[in-house]
C-alpha atoms as a PDB file:
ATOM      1  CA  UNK A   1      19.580  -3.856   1.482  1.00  0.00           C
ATOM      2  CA  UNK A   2      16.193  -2.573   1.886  1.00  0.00           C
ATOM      3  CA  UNK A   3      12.871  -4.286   2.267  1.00  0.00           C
ATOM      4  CA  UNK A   4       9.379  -3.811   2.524  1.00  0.00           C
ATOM      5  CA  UNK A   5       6.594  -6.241   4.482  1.00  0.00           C
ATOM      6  CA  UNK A   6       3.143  -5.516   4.052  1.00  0.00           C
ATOM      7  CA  UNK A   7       0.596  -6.942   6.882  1.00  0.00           C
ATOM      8  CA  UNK A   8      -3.100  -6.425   7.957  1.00  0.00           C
ATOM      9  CA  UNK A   9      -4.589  -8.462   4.684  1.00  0.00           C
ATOM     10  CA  UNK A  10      -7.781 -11.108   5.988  1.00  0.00           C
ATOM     11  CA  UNK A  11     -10.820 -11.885   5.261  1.00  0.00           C
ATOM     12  CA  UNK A  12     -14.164  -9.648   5.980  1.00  0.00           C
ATOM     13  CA  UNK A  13     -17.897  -9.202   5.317  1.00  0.00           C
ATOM     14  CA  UNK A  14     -19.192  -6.881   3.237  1.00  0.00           C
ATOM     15  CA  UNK A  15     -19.157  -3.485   4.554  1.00  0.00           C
ATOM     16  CA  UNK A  16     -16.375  -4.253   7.038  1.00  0.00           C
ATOM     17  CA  UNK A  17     -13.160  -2.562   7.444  1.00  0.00           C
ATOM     18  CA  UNK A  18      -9.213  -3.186   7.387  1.00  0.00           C
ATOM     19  CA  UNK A  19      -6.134  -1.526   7.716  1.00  0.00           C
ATOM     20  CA  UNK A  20      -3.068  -2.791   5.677  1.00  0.00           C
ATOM     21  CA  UNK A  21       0.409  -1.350   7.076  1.00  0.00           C
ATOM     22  CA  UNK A  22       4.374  -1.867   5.164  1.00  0.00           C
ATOM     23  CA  UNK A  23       7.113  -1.112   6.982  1.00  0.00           C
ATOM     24  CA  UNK A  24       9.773  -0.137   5.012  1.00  0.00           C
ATOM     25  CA  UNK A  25      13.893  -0.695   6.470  1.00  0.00           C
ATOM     26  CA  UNK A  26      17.480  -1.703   5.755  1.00  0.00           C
ATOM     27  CA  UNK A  27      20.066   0.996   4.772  1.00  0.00           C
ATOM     28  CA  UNK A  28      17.181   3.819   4.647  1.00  0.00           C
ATOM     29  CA  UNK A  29      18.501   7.818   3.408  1.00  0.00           C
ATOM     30  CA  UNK A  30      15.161   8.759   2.303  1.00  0.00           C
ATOM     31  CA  UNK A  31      11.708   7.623   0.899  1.00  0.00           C
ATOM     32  CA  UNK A  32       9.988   9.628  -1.842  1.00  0.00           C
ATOM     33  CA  UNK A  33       6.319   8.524  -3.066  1.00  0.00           C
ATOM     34  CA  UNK A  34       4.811   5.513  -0.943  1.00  0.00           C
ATOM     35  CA  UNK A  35       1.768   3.590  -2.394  1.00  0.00           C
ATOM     36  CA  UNK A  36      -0.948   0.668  -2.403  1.00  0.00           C
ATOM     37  CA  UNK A  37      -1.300  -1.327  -6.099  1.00  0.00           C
ATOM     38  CA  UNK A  38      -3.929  -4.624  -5.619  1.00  0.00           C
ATOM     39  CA  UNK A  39      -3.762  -7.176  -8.390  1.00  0.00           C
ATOM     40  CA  UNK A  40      -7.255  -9.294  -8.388  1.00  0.00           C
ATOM     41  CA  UNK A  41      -7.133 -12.806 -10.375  1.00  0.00           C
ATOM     42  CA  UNK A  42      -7.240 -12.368 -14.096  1.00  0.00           C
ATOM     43  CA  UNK A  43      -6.355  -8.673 -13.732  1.00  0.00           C
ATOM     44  CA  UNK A  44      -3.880  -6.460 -14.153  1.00  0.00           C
ATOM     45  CA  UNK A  45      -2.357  -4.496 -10.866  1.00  0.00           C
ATOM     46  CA  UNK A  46      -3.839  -1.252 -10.989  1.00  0.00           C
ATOM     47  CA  UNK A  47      -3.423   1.857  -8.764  1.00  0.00           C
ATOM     48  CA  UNK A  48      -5.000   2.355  -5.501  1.00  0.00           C
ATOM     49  CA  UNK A  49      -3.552   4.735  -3.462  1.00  0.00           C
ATOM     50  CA  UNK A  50      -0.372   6.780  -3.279  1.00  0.00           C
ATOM     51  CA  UNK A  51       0.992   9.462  -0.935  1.00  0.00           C
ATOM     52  CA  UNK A  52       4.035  11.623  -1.546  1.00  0.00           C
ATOM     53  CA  UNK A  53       6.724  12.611   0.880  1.00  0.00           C
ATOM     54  CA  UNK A  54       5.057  15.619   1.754  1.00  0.00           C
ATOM     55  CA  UNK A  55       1.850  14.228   2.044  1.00  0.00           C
ATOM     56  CA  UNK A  56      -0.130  15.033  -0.852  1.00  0.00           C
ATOM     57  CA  UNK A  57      -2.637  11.301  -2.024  1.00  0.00           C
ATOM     58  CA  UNK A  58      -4.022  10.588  -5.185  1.00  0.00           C
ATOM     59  CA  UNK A  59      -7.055   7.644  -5.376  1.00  0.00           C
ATOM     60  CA  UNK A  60      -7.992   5.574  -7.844  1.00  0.00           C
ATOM     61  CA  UNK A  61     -12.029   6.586  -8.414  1.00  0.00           C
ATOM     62  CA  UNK A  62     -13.322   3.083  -7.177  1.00  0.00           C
ATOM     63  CA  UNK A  63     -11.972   3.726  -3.724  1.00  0.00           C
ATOM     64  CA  UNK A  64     -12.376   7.359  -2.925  1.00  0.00           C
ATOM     65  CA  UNK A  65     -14.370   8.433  -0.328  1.00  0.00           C
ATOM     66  CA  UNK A  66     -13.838   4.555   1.230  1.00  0.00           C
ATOM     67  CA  UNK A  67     -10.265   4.560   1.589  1.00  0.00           C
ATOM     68  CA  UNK A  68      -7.126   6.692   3.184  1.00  0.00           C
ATOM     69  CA  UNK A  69      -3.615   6.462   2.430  1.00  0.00           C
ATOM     70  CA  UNK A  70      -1.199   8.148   5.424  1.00  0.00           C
ATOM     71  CA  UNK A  71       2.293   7.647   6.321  1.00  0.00           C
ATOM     72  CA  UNK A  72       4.462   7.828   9.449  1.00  0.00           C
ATOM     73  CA  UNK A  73       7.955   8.936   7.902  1.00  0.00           C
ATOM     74  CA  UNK A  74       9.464   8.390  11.590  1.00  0.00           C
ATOM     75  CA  UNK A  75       8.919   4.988  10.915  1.00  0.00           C
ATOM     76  CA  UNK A  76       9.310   4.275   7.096  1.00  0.00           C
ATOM     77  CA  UNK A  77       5.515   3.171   7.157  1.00  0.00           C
ATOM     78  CA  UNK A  78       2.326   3.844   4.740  1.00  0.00           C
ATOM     79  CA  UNK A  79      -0.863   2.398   6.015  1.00  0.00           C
ATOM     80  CA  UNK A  80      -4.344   2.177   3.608  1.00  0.00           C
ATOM     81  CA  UNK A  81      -7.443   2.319   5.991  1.00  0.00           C
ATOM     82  CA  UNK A  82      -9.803   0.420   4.011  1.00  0.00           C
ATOM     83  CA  UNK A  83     -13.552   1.151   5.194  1.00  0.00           C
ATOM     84  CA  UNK A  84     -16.954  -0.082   3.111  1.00  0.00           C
ATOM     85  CA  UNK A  85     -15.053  -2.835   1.673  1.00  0.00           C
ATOM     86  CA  UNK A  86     -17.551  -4.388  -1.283  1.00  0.00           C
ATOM     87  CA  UNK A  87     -16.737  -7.988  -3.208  1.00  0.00           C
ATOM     88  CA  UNK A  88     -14.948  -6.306  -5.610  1.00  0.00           C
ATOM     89  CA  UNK A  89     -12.004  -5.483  -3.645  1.00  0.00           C
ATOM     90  CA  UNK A  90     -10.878  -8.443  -3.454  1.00  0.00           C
ATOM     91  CA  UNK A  91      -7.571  -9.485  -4.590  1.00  0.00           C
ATOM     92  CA  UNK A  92      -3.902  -9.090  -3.402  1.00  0.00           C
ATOM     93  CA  UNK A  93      -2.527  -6.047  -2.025  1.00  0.00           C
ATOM     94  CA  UNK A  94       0.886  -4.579  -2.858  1.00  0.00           C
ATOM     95  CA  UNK A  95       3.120  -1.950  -1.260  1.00  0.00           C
ATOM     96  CA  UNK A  96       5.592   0.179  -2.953  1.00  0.00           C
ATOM     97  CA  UNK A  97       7.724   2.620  -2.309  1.00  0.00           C
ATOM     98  CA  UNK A  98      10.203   4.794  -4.036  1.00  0.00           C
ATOM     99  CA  UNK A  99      13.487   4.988  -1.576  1.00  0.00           C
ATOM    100  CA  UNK A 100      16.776   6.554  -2.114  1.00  0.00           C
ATOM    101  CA  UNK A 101      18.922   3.770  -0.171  1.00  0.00           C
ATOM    102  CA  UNK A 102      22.590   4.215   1.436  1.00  0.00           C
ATOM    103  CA  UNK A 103      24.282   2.831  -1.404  1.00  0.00           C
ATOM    104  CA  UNK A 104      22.530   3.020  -4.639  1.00  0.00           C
ATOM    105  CA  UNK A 105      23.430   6.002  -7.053  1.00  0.00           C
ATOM    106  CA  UNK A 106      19.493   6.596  -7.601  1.00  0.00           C
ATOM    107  CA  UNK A 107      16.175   5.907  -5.590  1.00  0.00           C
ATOM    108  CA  UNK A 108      14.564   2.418  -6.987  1.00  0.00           C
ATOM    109  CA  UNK A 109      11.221   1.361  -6.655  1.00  0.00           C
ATOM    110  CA  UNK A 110      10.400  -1.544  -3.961  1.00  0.00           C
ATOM    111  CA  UNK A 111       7.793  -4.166  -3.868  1.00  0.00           C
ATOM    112  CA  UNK A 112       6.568  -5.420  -0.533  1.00  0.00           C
ATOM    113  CA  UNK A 113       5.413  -9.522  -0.473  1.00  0.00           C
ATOM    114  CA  UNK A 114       1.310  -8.764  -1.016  1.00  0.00           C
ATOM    115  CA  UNK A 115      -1.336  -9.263   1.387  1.00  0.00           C
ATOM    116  CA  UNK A 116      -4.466 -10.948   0.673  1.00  0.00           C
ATOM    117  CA  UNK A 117      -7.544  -9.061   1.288  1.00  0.00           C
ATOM    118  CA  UNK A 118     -11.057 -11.320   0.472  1.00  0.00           C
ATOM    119  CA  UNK A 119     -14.358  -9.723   0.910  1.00  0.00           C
ATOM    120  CA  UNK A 120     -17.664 -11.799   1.067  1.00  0.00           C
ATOM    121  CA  UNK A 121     -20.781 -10.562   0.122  1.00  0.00           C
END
């Protein structure tokens, strides 16, 4: 079985910064495309951040230049540096991953729990 749990969510000012990490684990062979959704109340999730195996990101436009997507592959984690946070990132944070496990015939697409990141102006 594999699982993913998301941590780092809290509350900050304005301007402040966080970092939000998911550990991914369980019966691991590989992990292909790791990412960061956020779904604020009355929204849909949307896109934040994702970052391929090899390393390549792609940004939504509200968060580039303030934000960084990375991975640590020798330990199944993605991590989304969050810098200049404004009001409007608020909401809850997602992690997903796309992970070829032990005993499935195909990679499937995991959800970790959310995290929830509040920003106060």
């Amino acid at each position: 079985q594999v699982q993913l749990v998301g941590s780092g969510g809290g509350l900050v000012q304005a301007g402040g910064s966080l970092r939000l990490s998911c550990a991914a684990s369980g019966s691991i062979r590989s992990i292909n495309a790791m990412g960061w959704y956020r779904q604020a109340p009355g929204k849909l999730r949307e896109s934040v951040a994702t970052i391929t195996s090899g390393g390549s990101t792609n940004y939504a436009d509200s968060v580039k230049g303030r934000f960084t997507i990375s991975r640590d592959n020798a330990r199944n984690t993605v991590y989304l540096q969050m810098n200049s946070l404004k009001p409007e990132d608020t909401a809850v944070y997602y992690c997903n991953a796309v992970i070829q496990s032990r005993t499935a015939l195909i990679p499937l697409t995991y959800w970790g729990q959310g995290t929830q990141v509040t920003v106060s102006s």
